[in-house]
C-alpha atoms as a PDB file:
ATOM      1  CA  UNK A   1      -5.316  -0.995  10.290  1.00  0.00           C
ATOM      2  CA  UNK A   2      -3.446  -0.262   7.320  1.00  0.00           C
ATOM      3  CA  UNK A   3      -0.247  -1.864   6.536  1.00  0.00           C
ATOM      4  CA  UNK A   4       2.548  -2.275   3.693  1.00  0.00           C
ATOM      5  CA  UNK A   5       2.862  -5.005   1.342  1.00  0.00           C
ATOM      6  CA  UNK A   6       5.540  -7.198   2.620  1.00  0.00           C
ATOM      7  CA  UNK A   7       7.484  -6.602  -1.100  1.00  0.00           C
ATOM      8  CA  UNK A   8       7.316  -2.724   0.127  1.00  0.00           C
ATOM      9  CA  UNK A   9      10.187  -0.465   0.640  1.00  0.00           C
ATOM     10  CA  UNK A  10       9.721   3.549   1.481  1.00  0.00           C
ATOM     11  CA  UNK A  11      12.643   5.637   1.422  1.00  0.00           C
ATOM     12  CA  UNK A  12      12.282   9.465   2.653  1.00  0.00           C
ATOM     13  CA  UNK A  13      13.819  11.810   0.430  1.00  0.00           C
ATOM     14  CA  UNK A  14      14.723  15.997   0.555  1.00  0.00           C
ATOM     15  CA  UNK A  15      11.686  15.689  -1.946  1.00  0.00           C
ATOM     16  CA  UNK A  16       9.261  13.155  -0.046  1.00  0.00           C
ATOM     17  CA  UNK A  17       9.573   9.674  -0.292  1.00  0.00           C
ATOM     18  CA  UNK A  18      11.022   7.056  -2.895  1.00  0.00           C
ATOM     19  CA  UNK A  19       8.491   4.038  -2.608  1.00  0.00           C
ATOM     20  CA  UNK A  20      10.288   0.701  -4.029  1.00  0.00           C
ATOM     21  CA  UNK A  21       7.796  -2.317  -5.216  1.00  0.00           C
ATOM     22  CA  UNK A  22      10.472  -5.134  -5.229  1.00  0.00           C
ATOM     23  CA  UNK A  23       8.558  -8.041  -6.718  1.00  0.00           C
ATOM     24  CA  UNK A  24       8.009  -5.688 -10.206  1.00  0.00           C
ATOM     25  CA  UNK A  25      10.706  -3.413  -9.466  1.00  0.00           C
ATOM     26  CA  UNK A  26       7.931  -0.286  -9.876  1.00  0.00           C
ATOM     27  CA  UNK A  27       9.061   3.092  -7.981  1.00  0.00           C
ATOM     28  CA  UNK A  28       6.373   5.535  -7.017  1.00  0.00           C
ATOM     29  CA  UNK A  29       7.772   9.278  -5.998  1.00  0.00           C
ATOM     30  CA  UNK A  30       5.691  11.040  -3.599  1.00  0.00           C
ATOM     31  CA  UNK A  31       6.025  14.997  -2.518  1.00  0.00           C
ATOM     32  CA  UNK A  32       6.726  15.937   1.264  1.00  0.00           C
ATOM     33  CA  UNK A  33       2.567  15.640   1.926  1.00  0.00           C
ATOM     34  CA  UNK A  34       2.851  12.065   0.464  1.00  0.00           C
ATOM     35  CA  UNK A  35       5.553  11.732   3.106  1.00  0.00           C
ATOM     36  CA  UNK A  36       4.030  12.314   5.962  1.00  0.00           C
ATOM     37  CA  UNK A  37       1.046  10.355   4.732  1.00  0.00           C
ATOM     38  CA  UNK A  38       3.758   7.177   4.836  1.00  0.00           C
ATOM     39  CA  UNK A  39       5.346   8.271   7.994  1.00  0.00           C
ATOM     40  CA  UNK A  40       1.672   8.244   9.645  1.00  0.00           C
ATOM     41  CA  UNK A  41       0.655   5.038   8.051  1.00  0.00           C
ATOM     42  CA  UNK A  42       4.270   3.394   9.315  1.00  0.00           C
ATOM     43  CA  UNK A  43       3.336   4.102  12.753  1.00  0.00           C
ATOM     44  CA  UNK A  44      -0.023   2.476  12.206  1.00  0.00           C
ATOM     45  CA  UNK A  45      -2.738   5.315  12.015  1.00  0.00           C
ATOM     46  CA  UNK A  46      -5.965   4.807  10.959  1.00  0.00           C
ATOM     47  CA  UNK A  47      -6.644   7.177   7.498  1.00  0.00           C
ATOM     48  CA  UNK A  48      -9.037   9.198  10.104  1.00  0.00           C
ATOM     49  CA  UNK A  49      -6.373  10.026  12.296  1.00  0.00           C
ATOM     50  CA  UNK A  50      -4.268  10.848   9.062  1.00  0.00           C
ATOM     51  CA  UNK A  51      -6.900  13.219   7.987  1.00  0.00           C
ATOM     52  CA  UNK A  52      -7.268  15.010  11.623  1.00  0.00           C
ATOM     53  CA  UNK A  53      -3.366  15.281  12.101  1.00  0.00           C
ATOM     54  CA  UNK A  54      -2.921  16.859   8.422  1.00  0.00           C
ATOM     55  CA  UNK A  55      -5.834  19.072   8.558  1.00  0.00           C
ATOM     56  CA  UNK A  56      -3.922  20.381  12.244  1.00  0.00           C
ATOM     57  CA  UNK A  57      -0.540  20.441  10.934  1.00  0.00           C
ATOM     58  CA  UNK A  58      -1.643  22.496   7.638  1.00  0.00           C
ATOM     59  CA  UNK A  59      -4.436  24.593   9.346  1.00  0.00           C
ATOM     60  CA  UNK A  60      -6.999  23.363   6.891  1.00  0.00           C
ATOM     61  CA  UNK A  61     -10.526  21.872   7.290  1.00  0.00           C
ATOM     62  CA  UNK A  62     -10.378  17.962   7.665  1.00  0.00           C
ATOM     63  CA  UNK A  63     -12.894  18.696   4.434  1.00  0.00           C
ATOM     64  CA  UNK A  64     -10.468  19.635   2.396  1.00  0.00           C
ATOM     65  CA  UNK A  65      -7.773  17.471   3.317  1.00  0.00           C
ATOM     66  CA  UNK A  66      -9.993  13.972   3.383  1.00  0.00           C
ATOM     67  CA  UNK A  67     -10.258  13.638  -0.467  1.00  0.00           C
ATOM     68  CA  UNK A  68      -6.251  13.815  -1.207  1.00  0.00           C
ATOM     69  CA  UNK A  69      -5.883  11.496   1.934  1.00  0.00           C
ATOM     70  CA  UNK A  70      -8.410   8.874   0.786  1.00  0.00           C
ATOM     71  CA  UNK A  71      -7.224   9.377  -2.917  1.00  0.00           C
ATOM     72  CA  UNK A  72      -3.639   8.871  -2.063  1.00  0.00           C
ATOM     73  CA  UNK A  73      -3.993   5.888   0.197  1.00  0.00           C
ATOM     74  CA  UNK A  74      -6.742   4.464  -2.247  1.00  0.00           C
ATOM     75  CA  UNK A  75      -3.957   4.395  -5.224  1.00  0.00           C
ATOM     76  CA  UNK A  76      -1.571   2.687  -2.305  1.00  0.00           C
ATOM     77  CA  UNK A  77      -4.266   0.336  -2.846  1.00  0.00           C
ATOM     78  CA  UNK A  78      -4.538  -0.435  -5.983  1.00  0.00           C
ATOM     79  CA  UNK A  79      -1.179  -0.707  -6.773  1.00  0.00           C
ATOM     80  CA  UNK A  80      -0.935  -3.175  -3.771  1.00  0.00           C
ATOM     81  CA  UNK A  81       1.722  -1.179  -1.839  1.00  0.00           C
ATOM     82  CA  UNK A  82      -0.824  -1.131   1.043  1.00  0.00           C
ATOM     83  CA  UNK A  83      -3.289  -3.822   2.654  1.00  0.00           C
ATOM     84  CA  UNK A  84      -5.878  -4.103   5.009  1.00  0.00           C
ATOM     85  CA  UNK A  85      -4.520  -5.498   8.105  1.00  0.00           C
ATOM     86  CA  UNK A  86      -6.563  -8.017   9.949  1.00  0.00           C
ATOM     87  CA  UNK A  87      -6.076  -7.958  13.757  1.00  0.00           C
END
């Protein structure tokens, strides 16, 4: 399970979402997709379920959508917005 750093703040915008790192005062923008990646990953999905609910919501191929899904929540990552959680 993926969760947010606890130093993590996500604000949903007209736009998408204003993400606030508070310990280096960083703020990522994201656009409505980016959004509803958050909103899914608030409510604990796994990036699989992510992938299947886009790919319904959009009508697309869970092909085409895994790459921007794993991309997105692989720069999460990295900039340590978002953690493995251990059960």
């Amino acid at each position: 399970m993926m969760q947010f750093a606890e130093h993590v703040q996500v604000r949903p915008e007209k736009f998408g979402s204003v993400i606030f790192e508070t310990l280096c005062e960083k703020v990522f923008v994201t656009n409505k997709t980016g959004a509803e990646i958050l909103r899914l990953l608030k409510q604990h999905k796994t990036p699989e379920e992510i992938i299947a609910q886009l790919a319904h919501d959009y009508g697309c191929s869970i092909d085409l959508i895994r790459n921007d899904v794993e991309e997105f929540i692989t720069n999460l990552t990295n900039h340590a917005l978002l953690k493995n959680a251990h059960k």
